[in-house]
Protein backbone atom coordinates (compact mmCIF):
# COMPACT_ATOMS: atom_id res chain seq x y z
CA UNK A 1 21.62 14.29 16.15
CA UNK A 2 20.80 14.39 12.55
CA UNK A 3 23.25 11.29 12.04
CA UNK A 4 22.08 9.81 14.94
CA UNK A 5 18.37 10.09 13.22
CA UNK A 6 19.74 8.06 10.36
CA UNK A 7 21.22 5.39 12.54
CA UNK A 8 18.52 4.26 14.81
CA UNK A 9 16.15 4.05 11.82
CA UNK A 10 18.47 1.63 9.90
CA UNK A 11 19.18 -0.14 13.30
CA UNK A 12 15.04 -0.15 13.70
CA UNK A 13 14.65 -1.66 9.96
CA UNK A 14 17.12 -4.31 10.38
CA UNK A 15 15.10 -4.91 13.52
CA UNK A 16 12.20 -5.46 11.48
CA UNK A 17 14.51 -7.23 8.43
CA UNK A 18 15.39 -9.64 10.82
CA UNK A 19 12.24 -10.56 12.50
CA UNK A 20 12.52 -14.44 12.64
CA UNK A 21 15.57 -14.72 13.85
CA UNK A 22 15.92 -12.40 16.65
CA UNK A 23 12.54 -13.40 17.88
CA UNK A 24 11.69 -9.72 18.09
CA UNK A 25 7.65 -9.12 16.68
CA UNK A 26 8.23 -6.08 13.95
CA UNK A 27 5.56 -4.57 15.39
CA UNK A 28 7.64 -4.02 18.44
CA UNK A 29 10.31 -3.25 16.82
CA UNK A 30 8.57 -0.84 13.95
CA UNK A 31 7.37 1.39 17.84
CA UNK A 32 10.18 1.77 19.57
CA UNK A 33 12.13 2.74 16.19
CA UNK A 34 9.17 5.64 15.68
CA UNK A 35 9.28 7.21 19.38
CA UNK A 36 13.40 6.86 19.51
CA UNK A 37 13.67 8.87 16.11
CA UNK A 38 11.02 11.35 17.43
CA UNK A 39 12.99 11.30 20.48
CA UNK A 40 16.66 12.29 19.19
CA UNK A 41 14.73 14.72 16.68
CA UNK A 42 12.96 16.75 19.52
CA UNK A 43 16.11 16.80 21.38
CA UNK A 44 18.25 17.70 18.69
CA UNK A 45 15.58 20.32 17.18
CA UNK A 46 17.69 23.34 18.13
CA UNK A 47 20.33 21.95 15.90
CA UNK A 48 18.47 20.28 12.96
CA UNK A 49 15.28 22.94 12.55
CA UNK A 50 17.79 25.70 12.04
CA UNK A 51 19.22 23.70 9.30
CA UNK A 52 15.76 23.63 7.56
CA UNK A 53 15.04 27.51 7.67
CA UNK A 54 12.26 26.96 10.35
CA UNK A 55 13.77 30.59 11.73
CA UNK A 56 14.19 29.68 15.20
CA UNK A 57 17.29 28.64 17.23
CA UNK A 58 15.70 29.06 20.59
CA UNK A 59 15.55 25.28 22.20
CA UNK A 60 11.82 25.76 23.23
CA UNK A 61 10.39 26.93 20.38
CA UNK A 62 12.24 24.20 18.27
CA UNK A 63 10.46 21.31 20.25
CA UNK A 64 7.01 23.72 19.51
CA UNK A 65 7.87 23.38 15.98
CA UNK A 66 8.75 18.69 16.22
CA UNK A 67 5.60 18.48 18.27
CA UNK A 68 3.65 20.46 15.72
CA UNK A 69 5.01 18.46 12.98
CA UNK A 70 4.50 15.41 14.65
CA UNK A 71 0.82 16.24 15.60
CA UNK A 72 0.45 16.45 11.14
CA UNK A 73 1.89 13.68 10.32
CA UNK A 74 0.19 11.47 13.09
CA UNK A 75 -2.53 13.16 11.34
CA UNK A 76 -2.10 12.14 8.14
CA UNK A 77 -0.88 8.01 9.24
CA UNK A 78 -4.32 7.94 11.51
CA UNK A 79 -6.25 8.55 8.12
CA UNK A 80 -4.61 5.69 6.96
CA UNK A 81 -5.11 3.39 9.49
CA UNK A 82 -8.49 4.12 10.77
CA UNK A 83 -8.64 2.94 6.64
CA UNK A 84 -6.82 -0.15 7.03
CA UNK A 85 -8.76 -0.98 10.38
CA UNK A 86 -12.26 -0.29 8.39
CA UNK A 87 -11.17 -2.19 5.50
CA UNK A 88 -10.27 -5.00 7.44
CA UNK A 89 -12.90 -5.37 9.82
CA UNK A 90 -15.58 -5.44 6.72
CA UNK A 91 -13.37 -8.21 5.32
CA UNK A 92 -13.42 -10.57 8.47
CA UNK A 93 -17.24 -9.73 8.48
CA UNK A 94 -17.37 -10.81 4.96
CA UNK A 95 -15.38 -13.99 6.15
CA UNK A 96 -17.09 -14.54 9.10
CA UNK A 97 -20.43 -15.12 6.88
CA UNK A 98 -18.62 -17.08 4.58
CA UNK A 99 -19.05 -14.75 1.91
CA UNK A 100 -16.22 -15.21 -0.38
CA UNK A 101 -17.57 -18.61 -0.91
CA UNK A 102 -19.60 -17.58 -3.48
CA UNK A 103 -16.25 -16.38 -5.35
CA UNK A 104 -14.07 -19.30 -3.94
CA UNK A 105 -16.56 -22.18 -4.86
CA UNK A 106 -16.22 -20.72 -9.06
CA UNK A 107 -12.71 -20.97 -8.47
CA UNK A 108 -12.50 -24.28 -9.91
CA UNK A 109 -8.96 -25.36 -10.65
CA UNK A 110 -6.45 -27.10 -8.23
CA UNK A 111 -3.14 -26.08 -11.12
CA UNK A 112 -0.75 -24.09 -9.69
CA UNK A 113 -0.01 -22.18 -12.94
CA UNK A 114 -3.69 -21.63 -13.84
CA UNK A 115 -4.18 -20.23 -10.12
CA UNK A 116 -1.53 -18.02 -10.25
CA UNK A 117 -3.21 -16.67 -12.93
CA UNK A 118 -6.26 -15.87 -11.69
CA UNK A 119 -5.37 -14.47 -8.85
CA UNK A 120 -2.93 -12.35 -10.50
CA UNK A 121 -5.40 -10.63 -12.94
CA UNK A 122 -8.19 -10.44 -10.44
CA UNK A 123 -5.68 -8.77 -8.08
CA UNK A 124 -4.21 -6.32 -10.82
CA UNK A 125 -7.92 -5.08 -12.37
CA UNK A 126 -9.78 -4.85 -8.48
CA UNK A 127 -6.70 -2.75 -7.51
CA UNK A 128 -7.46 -0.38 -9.91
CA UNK A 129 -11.07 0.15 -8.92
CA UNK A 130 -10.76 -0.28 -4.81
CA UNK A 131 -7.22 0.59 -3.73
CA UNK A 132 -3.93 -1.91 -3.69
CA UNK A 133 -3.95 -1.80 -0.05
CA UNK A 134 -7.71 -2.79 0.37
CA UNK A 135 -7.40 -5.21 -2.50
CA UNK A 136 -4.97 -7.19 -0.93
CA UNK A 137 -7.08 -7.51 2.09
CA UNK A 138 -9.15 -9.06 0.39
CA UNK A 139 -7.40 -11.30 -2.12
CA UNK A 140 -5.53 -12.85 1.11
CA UNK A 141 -8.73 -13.61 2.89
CA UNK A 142 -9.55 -15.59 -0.62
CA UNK A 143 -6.57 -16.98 -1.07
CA UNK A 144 -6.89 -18.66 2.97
CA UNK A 145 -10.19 -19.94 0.96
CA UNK A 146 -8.14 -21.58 -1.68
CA UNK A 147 -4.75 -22.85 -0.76
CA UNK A 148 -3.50 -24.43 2.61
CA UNK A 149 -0.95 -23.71 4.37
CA UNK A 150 1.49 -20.39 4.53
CA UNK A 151 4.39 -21.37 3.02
CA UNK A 152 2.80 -22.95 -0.11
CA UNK A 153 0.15 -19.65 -0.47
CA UNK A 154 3.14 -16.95 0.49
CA UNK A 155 4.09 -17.33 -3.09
CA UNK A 156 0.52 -16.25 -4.26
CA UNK A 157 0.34 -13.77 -1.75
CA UNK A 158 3.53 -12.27 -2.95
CA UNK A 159 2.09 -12.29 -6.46
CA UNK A 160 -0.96 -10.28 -4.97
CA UNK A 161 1.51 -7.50 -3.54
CA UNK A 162 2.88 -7.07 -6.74
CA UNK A 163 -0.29 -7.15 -8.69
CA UNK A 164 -2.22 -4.73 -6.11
CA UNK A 165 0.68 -2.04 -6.65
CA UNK A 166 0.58 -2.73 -10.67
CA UNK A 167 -3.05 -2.45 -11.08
CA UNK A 168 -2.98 0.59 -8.50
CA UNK A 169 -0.19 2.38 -10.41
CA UNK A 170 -2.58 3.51 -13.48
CA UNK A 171 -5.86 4.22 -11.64
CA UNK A 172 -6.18 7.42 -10.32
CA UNK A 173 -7.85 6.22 -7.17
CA UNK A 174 -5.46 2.62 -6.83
CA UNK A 175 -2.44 4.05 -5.14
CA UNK A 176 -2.20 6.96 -2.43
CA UNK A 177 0.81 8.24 -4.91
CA UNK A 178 -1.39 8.42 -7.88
CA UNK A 179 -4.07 10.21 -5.86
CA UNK A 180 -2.12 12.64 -4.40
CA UNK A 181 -0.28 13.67 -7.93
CA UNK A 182 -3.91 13.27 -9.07
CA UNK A 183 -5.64 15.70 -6.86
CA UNK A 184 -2.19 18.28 -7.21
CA UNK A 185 -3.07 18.36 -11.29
CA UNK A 186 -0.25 16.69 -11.61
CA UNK A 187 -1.66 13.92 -14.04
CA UNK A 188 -5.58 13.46 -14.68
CA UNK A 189 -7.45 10.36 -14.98
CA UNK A 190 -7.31 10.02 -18.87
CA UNK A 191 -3.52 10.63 -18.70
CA UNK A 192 -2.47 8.14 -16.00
CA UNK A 193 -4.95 5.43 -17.43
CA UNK A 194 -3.84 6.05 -21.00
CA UNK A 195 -0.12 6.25 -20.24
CA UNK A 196 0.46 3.97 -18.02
CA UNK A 197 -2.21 0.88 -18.43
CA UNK A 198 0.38 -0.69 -20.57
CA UNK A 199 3.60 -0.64 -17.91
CA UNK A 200 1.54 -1.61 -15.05
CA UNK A 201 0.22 -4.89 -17.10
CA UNK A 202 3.67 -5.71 -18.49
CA UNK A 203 5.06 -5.24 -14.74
CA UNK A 204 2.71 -8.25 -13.51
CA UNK A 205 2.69 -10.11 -16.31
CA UNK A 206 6.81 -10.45 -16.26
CA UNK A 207 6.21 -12.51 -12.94
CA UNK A 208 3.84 -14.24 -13.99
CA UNK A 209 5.27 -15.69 -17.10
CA UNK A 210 8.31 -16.66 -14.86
CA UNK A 211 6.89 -18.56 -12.45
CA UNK A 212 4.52 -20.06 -15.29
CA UNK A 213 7.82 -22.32 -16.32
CA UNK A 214 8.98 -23.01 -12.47
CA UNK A 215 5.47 -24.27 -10.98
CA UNK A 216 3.98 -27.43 -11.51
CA UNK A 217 1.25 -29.92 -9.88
CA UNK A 218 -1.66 -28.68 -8.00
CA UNK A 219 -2.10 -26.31 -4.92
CA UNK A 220 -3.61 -28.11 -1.83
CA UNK A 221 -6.39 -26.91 -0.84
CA UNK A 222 -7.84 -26.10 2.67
CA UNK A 223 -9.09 -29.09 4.34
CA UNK A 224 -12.77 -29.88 5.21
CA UNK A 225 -13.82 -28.86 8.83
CA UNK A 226 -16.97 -30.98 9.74
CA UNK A 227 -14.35 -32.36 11.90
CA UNK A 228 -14.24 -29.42 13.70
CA UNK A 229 -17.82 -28.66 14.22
CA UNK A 230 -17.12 -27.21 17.45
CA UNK A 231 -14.92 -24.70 16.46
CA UNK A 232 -16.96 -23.76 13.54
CA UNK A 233 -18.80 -20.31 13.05
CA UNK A 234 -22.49 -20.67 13.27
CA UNK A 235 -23.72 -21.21 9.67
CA UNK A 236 -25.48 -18.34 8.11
CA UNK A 237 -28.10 -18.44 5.26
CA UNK A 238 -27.51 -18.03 1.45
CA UNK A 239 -29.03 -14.43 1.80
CA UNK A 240 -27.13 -13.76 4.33
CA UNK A 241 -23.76 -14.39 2.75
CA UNK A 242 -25.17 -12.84 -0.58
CA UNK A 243 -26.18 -9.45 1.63
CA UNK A 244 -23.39 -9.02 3.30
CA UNK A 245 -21.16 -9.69 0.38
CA UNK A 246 -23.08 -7.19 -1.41
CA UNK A 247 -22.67 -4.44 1.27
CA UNK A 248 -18.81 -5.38 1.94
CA UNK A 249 -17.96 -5.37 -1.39
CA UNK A 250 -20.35 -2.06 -2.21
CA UNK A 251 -19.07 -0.43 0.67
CA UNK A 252 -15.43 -0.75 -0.35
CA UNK A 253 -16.47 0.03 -4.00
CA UNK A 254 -18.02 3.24 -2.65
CA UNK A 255 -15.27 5.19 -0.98
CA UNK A 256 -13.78 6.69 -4.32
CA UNK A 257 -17.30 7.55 -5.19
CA UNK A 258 -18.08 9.36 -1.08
CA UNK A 259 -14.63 11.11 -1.69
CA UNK A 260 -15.13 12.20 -4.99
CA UNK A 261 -18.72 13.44 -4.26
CA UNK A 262 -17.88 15.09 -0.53
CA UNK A 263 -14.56 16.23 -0.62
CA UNK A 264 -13.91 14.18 2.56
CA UNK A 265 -10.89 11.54 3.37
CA UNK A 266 -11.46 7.99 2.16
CA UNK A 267 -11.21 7.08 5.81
CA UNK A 268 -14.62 8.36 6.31
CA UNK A 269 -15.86 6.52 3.35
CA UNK A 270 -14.83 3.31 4.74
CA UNK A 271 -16.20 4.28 8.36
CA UNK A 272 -19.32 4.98 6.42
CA UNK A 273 -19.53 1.49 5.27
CA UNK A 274 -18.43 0.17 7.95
CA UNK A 275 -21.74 1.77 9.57
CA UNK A 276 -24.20 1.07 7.42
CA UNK A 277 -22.72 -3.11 7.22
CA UNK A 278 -23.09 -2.58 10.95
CA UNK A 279 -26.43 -1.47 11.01
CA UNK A 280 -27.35 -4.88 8.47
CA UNK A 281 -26.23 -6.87 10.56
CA UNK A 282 -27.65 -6.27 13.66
CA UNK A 283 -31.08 -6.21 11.74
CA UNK A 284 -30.27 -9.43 10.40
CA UNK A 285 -29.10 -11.38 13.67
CA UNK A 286 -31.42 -9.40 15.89
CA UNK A 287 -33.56 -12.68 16.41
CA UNK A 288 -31.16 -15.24 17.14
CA UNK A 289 -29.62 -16.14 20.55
CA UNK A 290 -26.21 -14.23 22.02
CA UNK A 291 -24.02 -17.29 21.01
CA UNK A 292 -24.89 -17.27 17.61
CA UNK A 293 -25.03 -14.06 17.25
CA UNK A 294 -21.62 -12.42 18.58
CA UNK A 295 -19.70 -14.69 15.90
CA UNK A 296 -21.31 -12.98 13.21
CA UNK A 297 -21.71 -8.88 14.46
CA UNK A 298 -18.77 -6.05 14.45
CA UNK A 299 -17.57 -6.72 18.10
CA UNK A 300 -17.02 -10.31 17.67
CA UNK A 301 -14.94 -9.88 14.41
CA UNK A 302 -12.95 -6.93 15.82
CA UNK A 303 -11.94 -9.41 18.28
CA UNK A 304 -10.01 -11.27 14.70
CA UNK A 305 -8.42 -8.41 13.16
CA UNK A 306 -4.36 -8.22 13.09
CA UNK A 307 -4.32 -5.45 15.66
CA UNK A 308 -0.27 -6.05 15.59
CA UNK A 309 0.00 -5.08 12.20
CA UNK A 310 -2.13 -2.07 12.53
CA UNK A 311 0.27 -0.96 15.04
CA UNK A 312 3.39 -1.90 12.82
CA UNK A 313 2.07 0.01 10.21
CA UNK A 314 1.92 2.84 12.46
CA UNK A 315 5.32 2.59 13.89
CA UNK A 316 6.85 2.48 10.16
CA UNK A 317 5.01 5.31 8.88
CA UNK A 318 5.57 7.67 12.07
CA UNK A 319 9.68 6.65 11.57
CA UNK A 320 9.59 7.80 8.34
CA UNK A 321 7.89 10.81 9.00
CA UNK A 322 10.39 11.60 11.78
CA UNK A 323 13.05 11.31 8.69
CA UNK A 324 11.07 13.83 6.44
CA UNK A 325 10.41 16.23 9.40
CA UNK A 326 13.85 16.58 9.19
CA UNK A 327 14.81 16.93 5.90
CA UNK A 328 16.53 13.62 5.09
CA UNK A 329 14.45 12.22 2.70
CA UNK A 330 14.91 15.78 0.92
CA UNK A 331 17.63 15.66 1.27
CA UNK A 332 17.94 12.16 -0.51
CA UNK A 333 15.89 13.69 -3.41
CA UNK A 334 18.27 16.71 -4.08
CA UNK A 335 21.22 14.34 -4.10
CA UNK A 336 19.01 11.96 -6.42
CA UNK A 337 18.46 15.59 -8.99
CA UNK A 338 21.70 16.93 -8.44
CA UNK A 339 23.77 12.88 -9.59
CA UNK A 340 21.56 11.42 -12.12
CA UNK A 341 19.95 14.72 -13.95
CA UNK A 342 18.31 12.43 -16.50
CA UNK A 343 14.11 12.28 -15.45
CA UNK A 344 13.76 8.48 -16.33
CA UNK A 345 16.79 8.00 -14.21
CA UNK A 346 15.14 9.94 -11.32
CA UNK A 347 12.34 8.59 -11.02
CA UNK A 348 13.58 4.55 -11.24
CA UNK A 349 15.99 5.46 -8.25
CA UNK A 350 12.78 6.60 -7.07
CA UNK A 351 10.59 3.30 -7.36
CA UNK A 352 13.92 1.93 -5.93
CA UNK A 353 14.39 3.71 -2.84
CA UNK A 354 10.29 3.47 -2.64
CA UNK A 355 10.81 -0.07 -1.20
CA UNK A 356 12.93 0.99 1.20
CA UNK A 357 11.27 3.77 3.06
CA UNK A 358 7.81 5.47 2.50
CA UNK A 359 6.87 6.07 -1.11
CA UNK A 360 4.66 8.76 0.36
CA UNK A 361 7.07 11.07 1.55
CA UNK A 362 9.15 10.40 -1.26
CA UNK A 363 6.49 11.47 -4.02
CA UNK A 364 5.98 14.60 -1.85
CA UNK A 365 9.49 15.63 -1.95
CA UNK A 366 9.60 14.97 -5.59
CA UNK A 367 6.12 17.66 -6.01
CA UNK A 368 7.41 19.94 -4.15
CA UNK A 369 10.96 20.35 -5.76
CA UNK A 370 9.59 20.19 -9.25
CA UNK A 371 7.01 22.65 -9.34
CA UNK A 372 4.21 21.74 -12.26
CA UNK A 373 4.79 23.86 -15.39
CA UNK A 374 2.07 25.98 -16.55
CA UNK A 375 1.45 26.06 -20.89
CA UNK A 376 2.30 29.79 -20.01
CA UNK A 377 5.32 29.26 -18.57
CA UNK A 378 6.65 26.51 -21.30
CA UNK A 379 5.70 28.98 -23.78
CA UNK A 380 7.89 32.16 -22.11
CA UNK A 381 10.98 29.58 -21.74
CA UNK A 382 13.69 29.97 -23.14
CA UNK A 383 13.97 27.47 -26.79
CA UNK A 384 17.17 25.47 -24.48
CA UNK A 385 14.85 25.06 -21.43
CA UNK A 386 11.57 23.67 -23.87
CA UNK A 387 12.68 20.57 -23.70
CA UNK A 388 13.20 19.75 -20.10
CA UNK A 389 10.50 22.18 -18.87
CA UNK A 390 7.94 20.06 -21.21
CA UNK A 391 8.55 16.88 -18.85
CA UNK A 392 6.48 19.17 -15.95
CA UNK A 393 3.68 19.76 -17.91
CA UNK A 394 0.25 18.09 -16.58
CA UNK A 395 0.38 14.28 -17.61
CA UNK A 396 4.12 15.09 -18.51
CA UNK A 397 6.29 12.51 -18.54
CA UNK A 398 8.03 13.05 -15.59
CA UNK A 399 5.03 13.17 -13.49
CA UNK A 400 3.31 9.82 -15.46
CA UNK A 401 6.71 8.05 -14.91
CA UNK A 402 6.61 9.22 -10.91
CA UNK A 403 3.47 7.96 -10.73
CA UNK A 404 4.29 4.26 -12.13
CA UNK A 405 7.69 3.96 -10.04
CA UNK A 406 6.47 5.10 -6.63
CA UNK A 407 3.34 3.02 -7.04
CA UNK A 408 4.99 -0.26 -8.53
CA UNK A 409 9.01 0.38 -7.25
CA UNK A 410 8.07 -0.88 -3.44
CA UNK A 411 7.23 -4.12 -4.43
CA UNK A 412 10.78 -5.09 -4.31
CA UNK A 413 10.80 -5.59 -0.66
CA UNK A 414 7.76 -6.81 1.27
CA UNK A 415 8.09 -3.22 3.94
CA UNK A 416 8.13 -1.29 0.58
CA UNK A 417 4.16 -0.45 0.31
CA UNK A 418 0.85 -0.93 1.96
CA UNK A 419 -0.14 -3.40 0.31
CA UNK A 420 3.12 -5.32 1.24
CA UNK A 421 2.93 -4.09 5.29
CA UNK A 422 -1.06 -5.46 5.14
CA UNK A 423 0.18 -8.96 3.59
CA UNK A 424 2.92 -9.76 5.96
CA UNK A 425 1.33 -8.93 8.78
CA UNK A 426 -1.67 -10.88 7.93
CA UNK A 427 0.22 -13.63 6.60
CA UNK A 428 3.10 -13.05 9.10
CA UNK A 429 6.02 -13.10 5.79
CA UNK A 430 9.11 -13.41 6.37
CA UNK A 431 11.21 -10.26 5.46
CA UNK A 432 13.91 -12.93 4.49
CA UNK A 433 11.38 -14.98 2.78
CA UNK A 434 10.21 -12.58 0.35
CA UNK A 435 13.38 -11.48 -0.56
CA UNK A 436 14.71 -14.51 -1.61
CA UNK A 437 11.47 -15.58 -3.46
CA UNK A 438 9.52 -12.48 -4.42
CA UNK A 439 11.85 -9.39 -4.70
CA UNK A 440 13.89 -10.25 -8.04
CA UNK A 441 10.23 -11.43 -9.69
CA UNK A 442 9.05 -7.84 -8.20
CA UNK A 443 12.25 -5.69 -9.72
CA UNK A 444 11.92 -7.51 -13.11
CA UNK A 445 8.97 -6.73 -13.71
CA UNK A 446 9.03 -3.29 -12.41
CA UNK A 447 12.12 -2.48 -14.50
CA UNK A 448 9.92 -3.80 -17.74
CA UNK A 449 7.27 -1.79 -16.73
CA UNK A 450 9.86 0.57 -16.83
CA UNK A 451 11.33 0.19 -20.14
CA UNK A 452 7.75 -0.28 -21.73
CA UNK A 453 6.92 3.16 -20.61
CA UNK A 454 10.12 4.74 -21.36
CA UNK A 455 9.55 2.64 -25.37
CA UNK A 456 6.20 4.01 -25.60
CA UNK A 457 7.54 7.62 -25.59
CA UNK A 458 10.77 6.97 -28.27
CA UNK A 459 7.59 5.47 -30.43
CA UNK A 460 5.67 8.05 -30.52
């Protein structure tokens, strides 16, 4: 059963690899690979959970123990999605107003290169202050403002995955990774920004410089829609676009702030917002007719958000859960100790393995089998053990280097972070696609971002 686990989740990712030309939506595909592994793993629990020390070999109690687990981690993916569906909702309501044309319209230049640009430093520095998952969100709905058609703006949108996990990878509040070692003591917000500001630039600005010498001529942009007058939204009011811009934008900024102030999930943050932008609304549109008003209030944009991606991100998430319930990304970690010894080695197989399944789990893992040192306990060590006990230390450099792989290693494949799930299924990107164009760009410049760090500490 515990092979069997294994299987159907590589058999379920192919699935998902191979969208396109099965004709199979990865959404489908991302579900049925979720409730199969939960499946074999609750039938098989009187043979795995043993395995894991849970204490019981009675059949019963086993599937007690799978449903428990699976009750926490749907849990812990429902916080993440009620964020994704909050975040995107206040973006289509942004859109729906036409507020990003007050960004879009100072946007200026048509040149591919200087675009690219842009968007890539915009991308990388809002990362850092929202989240890379909520930052692409919105850097996709802009870039639908800018460029025409998918195949000519994948390339930019690819750029934003991989600038949304750089500029998330030295914030404490840009990447769920980060966060988490951030709230464990791990690292502190001095440390990570400090340490690894540096890495995360030189990991977008790799990409960038390469595609600087392969681009040329201008990006088309979206054509005019008077055209299409019927099919327009109903125009809203320069105060209108400016409010609602304000709130969006505000209530996105404010989740780090409601979670650092409460103590409560940045899911209810975003909820908040969602609220209060709810609430404007209304009060704005409360004069004007049914027609013109549905366009522009919550229930007619909920009506426009991906729901299919929502639901592939929570088939994805719940299969990889299924794999940590029981114990094979653990087990993945050991092997990773217990081979390559060396900490920078670790943690780039890591960042590596991070595009391949959940870099959540994987950072867990990594906490919990390197417990965080204590000045205490570095200074009872033994004089042989200073050295590698030093690297667990808060802000150590085992920890700062865990928190730059995990966050930037999954932008080699497209399924490899949030950021990437939200921009393919918005986008709908080929798995195929972004391998060809986007992965090598995404593993160069994580590997620099790599070596930069690793530089930084023979240097000083």
């Amino acid at each position: 059963m515990y092979v069997l686990m294994a299987v159907v989740f590589v058999i379920g990712y192919l699935c998902i690899a191979f969208e396109h030309p099965l004709k199979i939506d990865k959404a489908a595909a991302a579900i049925l690979t979720a409730v199969l592994t939960w499946t074999v793993l609750v039938l098989g629990a009187d043979q795995i959970l043993p395995l894991l020390e849970h204490g019981s070999h009675d059949p019963a109690d086993s599937s007690v123990v799978v449903v428990e687990a699976l009750r926490h981690h749907l849990g812990e993916v429902s916080e993440i999605l009620f964020f994704l569906l909050g975040a995107m909702t206040i973006v289509e309501l942004i859109d729906s107003h036409e507020g990003f044309k007050v960004i879009t319209d100072r946007i200026q230049t048509r040149k591919r290169v200087n675009l690219l640009w842009i968007i890539g430093l915009i991308t990388f520095f809002l990362s850092a202050v929202l989240d890379n998952l909520t930052t692409t969100i919105v850097m996709v709905s802009l870039l639908r403002k800018l460029i025409r058609g998918r195949p000519e703006r994948w390339l930019y949108v690819g750029v934003v995955v991989i600038a949304a996990n750089a500029g998330g990878a030295w914030s404490p509040i840009g990447d769920v990774t980060t966060t988490m070692l951030w709230i464990g003591t791990q690292i502190s917000a001095t440390g990570v920004i400090t340490g690894l500001f540096l890495p995360s630039l030189i990991c977008l600005l790799v990409p960038l410089l390469i595609l600087t010498f392969s681009l040329r001529g201008e990006a088309p942009r979206p054509r005019p829609r008077a055209h299409l007058a019927e099919k327009q939204p109903p125009s809203t009011t320069v105060f209108e676009r400016n409010l609602v811009l304000a709130l969006g934008l505000g209530s996105l900024l404010f989740v780090p702030v409601f979670k650092t102030v409460t103590h409560l999930p940045p899911y209810m943050g975003i909820l908040f917002g969602l609220g209060v932008l709810w609430v404007a609304t209304e009060i704005v549109h409360r004069k004007k007719n049914a027609e013109d008003k549905h366009p522009l209030s919550v229930v007619g944009v909920l009506r426009k958000v991906d729901t299919p991606s929502v639901l592939f991100f929570l088939g994805i998430l719940l299969a990889v859960s299924s794999l940590a319930t029981a114990g094979h990304l653990t087990q993945v970690a050991t092997l990773l100790r217990e081979s390559l010894g060396n900490v920078y080695a670790i943690n780039y197989a890591i960042g590596l393995l991070s595009a391949v399944v959940d870099n959540v789990p994987l950072v867990a893992g990594a906490m919990k089998m390197y417990p965080l040192v204590s000045p205490q306990i570095l200074a009872a060590a033994a004089p042989h053990e200073t050295g590698w006990l030093s690297q667990f230390v808060v802000d150590g450099t085992f920890w700062e280097l865990l928190a730059y792989c995990a966050g930037t290693g999954g932008s080699s494949l497209i399924i490899g972070s949030a950021a990437g799930v939200a921009a393919m299924g918005m986008e709908k990107i080929s798995f195929i696609w972004y391998l060809k164009r986007v992965s090598l760009l995404a593993f160069l410049g994580y590997t620099a971002g790599a070596a930069t760090y690793i530089g930084m500490l023979l240097l000083s």
